[in-house]
C-alpha atoms as a PDB file:
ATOM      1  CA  UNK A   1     -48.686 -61.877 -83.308  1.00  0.00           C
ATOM      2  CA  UNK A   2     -49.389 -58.886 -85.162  1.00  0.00           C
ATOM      3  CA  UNK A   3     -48.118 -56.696 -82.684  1.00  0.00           C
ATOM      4  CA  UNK A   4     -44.575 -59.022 -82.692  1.00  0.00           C
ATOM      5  CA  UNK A   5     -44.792 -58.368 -86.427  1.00  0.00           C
ATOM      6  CA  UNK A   6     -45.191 -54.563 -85.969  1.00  0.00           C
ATOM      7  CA  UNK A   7     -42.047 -54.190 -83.653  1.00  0.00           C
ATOM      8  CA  UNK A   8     -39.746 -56.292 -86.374  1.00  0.00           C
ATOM      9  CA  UNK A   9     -40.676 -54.418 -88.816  1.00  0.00           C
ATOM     10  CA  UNK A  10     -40.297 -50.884 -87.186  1.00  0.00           C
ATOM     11  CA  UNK A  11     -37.065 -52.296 -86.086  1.00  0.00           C
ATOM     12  CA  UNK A  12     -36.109 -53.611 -89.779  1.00  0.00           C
ATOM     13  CA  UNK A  13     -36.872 -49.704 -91.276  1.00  0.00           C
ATOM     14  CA  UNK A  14     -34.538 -47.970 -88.122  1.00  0.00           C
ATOM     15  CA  UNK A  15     -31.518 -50.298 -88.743  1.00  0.00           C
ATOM     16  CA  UNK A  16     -32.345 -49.839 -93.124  1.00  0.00           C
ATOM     17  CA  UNK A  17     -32.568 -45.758 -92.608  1.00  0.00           C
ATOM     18  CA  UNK A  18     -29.876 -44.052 -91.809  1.00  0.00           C
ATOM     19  CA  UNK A  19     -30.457 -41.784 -88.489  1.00  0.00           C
ATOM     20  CA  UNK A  20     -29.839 -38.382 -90.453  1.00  0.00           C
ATOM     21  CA  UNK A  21     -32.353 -39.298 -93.281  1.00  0.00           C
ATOM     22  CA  UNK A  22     -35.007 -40.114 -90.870  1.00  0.00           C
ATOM     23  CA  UNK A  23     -34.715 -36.643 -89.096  1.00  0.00           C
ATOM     24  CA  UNK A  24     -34.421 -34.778 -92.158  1.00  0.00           C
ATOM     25  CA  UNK A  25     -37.671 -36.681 -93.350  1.00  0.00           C
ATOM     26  CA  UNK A  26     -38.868 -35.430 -90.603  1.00  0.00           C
ATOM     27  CA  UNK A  27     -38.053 -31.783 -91.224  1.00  0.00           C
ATOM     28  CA  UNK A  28     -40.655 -29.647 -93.689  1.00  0.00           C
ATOM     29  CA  UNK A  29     -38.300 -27.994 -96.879  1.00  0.00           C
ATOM     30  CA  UNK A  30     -39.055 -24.640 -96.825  1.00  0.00           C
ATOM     31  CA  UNK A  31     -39.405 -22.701 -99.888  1.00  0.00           C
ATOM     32  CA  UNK A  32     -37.211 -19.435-100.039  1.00  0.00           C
ATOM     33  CA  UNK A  33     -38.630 -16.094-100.709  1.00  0.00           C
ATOM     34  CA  UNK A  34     -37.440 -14.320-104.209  1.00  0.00           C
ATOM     35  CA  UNK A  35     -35.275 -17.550-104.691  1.00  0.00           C
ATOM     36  CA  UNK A  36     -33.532 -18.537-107.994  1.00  0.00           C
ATOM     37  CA  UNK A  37     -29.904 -18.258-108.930  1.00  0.00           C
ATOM     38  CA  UNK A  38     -28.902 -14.356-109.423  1.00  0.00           C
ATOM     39  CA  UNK A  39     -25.087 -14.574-110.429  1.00  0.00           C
ATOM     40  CA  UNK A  40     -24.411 -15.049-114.025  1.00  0.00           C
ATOM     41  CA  UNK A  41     -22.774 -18.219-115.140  1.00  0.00           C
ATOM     42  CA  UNK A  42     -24.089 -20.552-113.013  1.00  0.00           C
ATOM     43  CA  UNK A  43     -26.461 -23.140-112.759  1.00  0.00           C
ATOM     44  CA  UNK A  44     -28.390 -25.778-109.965  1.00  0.00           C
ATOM     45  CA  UNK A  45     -30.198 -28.453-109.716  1.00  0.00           C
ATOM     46  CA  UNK A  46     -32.530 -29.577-106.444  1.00  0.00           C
ATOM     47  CA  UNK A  47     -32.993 -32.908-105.262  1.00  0.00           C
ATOM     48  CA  UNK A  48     -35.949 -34.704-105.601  1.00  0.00           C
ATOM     49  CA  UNK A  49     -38.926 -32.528-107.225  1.00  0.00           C
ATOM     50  CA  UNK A  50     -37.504 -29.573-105.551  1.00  0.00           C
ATOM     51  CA  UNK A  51     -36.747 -26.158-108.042  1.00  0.00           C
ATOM     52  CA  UNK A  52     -34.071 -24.353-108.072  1.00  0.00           C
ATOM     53  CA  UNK A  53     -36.378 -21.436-107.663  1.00  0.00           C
ATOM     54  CA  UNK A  54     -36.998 -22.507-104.269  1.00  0.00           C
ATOM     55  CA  UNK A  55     -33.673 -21.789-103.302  1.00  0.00           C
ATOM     56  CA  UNK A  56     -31.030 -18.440-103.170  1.00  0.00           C
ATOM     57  CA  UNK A  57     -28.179 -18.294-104.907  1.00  0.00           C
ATOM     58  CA  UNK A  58     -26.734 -14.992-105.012  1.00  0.00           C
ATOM     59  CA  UNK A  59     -23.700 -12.248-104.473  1.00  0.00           C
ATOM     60  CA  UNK A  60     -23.205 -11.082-100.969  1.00  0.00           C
ATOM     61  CA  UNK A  61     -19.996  -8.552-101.332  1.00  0.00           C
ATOM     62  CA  UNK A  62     -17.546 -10.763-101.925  1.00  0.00           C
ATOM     63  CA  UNK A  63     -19.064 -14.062-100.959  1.00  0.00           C
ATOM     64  CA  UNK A  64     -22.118 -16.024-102.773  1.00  0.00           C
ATOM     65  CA  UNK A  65     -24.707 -16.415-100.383  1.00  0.00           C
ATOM     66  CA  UNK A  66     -27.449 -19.881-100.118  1.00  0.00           C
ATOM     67  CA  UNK A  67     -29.939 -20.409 -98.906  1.00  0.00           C
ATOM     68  CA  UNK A  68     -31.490 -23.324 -98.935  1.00  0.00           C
ATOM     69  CA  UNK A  69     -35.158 -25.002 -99.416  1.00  0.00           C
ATOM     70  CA  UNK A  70     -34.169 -28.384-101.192  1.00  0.00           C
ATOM     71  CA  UNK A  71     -30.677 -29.838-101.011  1.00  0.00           C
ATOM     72  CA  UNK A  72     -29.275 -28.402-104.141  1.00  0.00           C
ATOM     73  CA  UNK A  73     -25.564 -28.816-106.355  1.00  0.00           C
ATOM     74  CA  UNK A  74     -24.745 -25.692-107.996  1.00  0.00           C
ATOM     75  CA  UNK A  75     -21.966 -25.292-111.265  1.00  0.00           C
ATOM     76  CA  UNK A  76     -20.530 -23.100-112.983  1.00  0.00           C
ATOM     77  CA  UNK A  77     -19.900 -25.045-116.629  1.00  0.00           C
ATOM     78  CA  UNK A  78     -16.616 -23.077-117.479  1.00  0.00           C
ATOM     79  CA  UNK A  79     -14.743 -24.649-113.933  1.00  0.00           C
ATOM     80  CA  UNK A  80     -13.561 -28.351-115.113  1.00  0.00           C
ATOM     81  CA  UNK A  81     -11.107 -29.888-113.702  1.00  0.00           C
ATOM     82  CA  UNK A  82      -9.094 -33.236-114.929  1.00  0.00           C
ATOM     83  CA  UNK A  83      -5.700 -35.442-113.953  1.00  0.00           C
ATOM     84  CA  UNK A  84      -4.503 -34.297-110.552  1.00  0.00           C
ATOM     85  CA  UNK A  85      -6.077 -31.364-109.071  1.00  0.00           C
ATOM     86  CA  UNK A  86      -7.760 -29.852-105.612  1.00  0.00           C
ATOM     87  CA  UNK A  87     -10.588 -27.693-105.579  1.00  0.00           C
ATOM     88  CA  UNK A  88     -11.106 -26.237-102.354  1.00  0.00           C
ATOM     89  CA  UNK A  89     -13.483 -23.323-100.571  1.00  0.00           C
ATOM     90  CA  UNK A  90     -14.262 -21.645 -97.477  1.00  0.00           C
ATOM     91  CA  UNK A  91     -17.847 -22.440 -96.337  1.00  0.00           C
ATOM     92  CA  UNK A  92     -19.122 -20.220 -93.169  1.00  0.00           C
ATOM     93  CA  UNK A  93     -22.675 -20.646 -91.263  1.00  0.00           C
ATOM     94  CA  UNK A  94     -23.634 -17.335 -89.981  1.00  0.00           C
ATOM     95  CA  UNK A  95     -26.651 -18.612 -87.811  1.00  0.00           C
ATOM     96  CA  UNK A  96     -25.500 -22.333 -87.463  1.00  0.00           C
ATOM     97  CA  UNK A  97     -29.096 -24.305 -87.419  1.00  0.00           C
ATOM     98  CA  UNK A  98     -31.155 -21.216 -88.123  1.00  0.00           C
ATOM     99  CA  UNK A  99     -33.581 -22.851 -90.619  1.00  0.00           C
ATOM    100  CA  UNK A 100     -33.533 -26.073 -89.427  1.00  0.00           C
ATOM    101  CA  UNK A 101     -33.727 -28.891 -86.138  1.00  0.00           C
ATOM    102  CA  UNK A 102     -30.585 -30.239 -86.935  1.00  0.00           C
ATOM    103  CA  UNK A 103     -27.384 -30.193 -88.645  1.00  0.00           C
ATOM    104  CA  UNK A 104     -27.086 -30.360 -92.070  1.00  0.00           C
ATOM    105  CA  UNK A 105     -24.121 -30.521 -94.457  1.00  0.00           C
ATOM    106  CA  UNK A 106     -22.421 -28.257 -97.185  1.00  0.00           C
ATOM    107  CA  UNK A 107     -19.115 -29.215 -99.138  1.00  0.00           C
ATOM    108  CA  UNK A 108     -17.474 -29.666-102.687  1.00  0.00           C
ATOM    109  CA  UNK A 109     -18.571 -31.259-105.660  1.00  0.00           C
ATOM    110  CA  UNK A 110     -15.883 -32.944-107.933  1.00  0.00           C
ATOM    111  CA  UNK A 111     -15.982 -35.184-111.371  1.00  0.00           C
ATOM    112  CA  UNK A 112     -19.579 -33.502-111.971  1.00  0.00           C
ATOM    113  CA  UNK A 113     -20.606 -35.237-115.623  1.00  0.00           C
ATOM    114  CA  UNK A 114     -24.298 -34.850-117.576  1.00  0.00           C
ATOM    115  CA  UNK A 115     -25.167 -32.028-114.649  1.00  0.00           C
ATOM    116  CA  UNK A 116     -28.839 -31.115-114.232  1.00  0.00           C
ATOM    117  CA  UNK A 117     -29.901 -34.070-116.046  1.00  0.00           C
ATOM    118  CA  UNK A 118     -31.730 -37.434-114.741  1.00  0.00           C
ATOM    119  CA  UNK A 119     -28.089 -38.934-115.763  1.00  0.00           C
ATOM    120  CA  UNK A 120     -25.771 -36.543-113.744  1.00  0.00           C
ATOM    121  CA  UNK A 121     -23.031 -38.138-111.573  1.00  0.00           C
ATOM    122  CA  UNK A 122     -20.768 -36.040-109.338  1.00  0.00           C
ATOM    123  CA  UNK A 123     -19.018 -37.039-105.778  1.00  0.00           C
ATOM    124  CA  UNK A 124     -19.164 -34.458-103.156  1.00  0.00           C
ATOM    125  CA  UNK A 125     -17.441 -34.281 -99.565  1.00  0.00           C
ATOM    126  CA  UNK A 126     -19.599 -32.053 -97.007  1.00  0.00           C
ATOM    127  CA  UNK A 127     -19.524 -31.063 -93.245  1.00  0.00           C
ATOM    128  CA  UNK A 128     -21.671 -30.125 -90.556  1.00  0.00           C
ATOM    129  CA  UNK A 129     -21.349 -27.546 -88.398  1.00  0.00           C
ATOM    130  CA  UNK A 130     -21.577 -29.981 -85.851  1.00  0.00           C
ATOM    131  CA  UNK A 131     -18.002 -31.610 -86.326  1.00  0.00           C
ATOM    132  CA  UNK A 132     -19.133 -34.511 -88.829  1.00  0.00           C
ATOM    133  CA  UNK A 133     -18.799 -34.984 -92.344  1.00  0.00           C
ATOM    134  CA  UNK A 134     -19.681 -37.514 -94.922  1.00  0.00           C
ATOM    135  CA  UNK A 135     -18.708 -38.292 -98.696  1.00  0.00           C
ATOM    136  CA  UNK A 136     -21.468 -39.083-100.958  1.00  0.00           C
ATOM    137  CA  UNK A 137     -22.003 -39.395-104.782  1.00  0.00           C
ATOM    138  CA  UNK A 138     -24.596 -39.580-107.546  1.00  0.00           C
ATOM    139  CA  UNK A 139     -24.043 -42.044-110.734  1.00  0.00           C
ATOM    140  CA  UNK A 140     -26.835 -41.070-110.540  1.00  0.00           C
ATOM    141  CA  UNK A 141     -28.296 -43.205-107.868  1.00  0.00           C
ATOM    142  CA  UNK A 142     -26.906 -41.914-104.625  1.00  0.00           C
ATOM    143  CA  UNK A 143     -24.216 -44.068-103.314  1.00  0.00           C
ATOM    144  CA  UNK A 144     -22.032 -43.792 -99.875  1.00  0.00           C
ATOM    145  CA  UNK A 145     -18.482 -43.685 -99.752  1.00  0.00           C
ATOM    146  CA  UNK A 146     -18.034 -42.980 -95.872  1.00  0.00           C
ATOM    147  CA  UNK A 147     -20.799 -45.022 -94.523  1.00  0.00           C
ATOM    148  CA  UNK A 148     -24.740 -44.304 -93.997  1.00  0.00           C
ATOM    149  CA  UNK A 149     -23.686 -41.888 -90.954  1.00  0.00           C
ATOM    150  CA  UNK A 150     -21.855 -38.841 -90.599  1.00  0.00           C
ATOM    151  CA  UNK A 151     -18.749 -39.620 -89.229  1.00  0.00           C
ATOM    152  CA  UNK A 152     -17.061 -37.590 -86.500  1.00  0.00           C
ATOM    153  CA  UNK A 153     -13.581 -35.586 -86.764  1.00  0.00           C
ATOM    154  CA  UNK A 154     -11.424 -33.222 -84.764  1.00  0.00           C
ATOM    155  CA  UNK A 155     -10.636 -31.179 -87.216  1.00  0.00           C
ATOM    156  CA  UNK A 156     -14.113 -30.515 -88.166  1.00  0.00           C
ATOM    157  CA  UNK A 157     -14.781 -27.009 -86.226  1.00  0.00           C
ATOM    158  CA  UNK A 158     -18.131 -27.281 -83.996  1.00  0.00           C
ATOM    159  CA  UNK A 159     -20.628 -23.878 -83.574  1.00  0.00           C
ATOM    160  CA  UNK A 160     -20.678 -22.759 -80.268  1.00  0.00           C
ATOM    161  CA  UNK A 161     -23.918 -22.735 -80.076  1.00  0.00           C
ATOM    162  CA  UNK A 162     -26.982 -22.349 -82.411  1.00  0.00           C
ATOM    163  CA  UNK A 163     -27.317 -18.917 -84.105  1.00  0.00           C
ATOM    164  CA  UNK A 164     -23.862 -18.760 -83.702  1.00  0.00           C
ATOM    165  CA  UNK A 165     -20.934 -18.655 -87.049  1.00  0.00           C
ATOM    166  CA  UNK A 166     -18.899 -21.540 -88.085  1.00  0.00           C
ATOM    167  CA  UNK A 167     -16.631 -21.753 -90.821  1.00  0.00           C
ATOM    168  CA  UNK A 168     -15.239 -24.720 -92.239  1.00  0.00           C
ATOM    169  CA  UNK A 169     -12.621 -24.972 -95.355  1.00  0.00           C
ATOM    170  CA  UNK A 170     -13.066 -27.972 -97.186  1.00  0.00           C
ATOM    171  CA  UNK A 171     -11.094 -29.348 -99.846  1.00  0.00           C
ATOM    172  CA  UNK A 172     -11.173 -32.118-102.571  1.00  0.00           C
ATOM    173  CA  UNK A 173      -7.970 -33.576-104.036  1.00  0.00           C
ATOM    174  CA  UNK A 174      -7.205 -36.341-106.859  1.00  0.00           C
ATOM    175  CA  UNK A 175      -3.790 -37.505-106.753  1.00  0.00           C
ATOM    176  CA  UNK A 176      -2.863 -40.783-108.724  1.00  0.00           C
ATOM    177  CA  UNK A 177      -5.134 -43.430-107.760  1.00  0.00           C
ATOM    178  CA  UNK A 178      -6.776 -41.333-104.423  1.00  0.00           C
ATOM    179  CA  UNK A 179      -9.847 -39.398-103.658  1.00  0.00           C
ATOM    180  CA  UNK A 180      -8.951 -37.689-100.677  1.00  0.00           C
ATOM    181  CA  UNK A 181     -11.097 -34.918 -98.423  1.00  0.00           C
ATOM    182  CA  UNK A 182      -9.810 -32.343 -96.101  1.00  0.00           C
ATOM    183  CA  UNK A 183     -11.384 -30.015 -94.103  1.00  0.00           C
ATOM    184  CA  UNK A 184      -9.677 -27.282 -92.459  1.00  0.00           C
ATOM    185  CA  UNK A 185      -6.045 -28.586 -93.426  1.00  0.00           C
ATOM    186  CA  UNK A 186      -6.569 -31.978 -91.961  1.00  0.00           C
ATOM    187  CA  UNK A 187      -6.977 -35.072 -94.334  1.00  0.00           C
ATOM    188  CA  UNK A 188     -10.388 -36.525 -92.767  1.00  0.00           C
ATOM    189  CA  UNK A 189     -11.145 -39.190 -95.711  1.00  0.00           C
ATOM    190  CA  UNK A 190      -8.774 -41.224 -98.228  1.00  0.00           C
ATOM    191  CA  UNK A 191     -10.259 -43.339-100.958  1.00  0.00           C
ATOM    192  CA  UNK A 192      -9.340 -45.257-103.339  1.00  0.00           C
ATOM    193  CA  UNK A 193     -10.074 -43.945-107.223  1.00  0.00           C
ATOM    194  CA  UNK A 194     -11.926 -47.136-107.709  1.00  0.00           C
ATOM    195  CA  UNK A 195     -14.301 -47.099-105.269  1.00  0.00           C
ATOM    196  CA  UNK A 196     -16.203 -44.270-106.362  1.00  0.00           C
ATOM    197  CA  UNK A 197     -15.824 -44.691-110.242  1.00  0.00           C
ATOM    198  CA  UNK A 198     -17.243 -47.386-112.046  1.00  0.00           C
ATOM    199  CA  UNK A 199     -20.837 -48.454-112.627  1.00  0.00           C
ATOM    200  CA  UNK A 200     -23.303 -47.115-111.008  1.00  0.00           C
ATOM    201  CA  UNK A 201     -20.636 -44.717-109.424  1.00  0.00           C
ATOM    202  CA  UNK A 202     -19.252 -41.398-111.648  1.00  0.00           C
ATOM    203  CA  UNK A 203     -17.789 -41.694-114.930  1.00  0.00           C
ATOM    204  CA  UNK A 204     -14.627 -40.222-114.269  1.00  0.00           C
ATOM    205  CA  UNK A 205     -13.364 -37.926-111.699  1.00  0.00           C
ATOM    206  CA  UNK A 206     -12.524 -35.522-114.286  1.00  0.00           C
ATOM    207  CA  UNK A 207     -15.372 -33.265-114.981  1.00  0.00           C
ATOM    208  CA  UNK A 208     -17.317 -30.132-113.800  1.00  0.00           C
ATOM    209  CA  UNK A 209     -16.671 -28.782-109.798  1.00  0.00           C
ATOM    210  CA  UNK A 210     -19.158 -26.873-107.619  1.00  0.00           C
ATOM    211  CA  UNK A 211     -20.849 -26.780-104.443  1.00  0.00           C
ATOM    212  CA  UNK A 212     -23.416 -28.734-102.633  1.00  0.00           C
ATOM    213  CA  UNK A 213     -25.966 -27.973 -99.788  1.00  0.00           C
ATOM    214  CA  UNK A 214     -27.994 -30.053 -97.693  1.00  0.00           C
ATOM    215  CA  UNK A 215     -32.203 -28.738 -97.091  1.00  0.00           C
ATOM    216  CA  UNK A 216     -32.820 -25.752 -95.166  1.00  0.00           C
ATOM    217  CA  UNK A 217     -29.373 -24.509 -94.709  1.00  0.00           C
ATOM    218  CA  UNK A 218     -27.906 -20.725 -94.916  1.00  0.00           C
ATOM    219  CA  UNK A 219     -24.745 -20.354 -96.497  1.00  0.00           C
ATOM    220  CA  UNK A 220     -21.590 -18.016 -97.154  1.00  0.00           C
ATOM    221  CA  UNK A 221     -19.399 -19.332 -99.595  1.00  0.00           C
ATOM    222  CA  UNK A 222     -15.949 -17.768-100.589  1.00  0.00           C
ATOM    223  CA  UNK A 223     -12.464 -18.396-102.181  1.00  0.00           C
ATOM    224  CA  UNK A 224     -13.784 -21.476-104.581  1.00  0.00           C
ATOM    225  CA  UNK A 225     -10.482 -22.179-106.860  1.00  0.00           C
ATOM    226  CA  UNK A 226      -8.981 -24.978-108.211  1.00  0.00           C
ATOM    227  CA  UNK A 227      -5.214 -25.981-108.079  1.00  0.00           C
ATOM    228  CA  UNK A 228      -3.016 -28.417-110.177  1.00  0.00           C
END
């Protein structure tokens, strides 16, 4: 009997955690060496009881370059954006996988409200270098938009092979009553307005806009602009 009981409930946790969450709890963080955020303006926040001095954020010519320890959402307070807009970016993995076991995801934050607080809400869509992306939130429990799984697309470009670069350019639009991701000119998720705001969900999708990165995870980021 009590080894029945053991196999349900083993089998209750793998259906209740999501397959990505159990690797990643899996996975040590690491903690990056002369971390912190070293471009002027801007500020982060790690999940969990991570610090943002476990992390990199910093100039790299004309890129910002991150590198991750703890998943971390990064703003700059002076880029807001309200009404209709898109903010978009160019996101490249030199080394895909190089400080980690398996993929993890990067992307764009939008309708970011109370950031680096216990109350912040933001929604952020993010892809893996493995041709998968998902659309999550904070308000300020996590919530899912996409599912509990990173769902697969076409348009999503896949590295080669580990250590090798791939570069993805994701976007975030609000248009009327839709939420809509694309990455690399492709629409890849459509939502509607009210499923992600509301309670429990963000306040509004107007707000602050930045950039979010999964654990362990090396970064290039360019060409982050917003359009009306």
């Amino acid at each position: 009997m009590r080894r029945a009981y053991g196999s349900a409930l083993v089998a209750a946790v793998a259906i209740l955690v999501p397959l990505g969450l159990a690797a990643q709890q899996g996975e040590a963080t690491r903690t990056v060496t002369d971390g912190g955020i070293a471009v002027p303006g801007w500020n982060g926040k790690a999940d969990g009881d991570g610090q943002v001095k476990d992390a990199k954020f910093a100039k790299d010519g004309d890129a910002l370059h991150i590198i991750t320890g703890p998943a971390m959402v990064y703003w700059n307070p002076a880029n807001t954006a309200s009404g209709n807009y898109t903010v978009k970016a160019t996101f490249t993995e030199p080394q895909y996988m190089n400080l980690n076991d398996h993929p993890h995801p990067y992307g764009i934050v939008i309708g970011g409200n109370d950031l680096g607080t216990e109350r912040q809400s933001y929604l952020y869509c993010a892809a893996y270098g493995s041709g998968r992306f998902i659309v999550r939130g904070f308000g300020p429990e996590p919530f899912q938009v996409n599912g509990q799984r990173p769902e697969a697309n076409a348009a999503i470009h896949t590295a080669a092979a580990g250590g090798q670069s791939v570069t993805q350019e994701i976007a975030v639009s609000v248009t009327g009553d839709k939420v809509e991701c694309a990455i690399n000119g492709t629409v890849v998720g459509s939502y509607d307005k009210a499923a992600v705001v509301g309670a429990g969900k963000l306040k509004s999708t107007d707000g602050i806009y930045g950039v979010r990165f999964g654990h362990n995870t090396e970064v290039l980021l360019k060409d982050l602009t917003v359009t009306k």
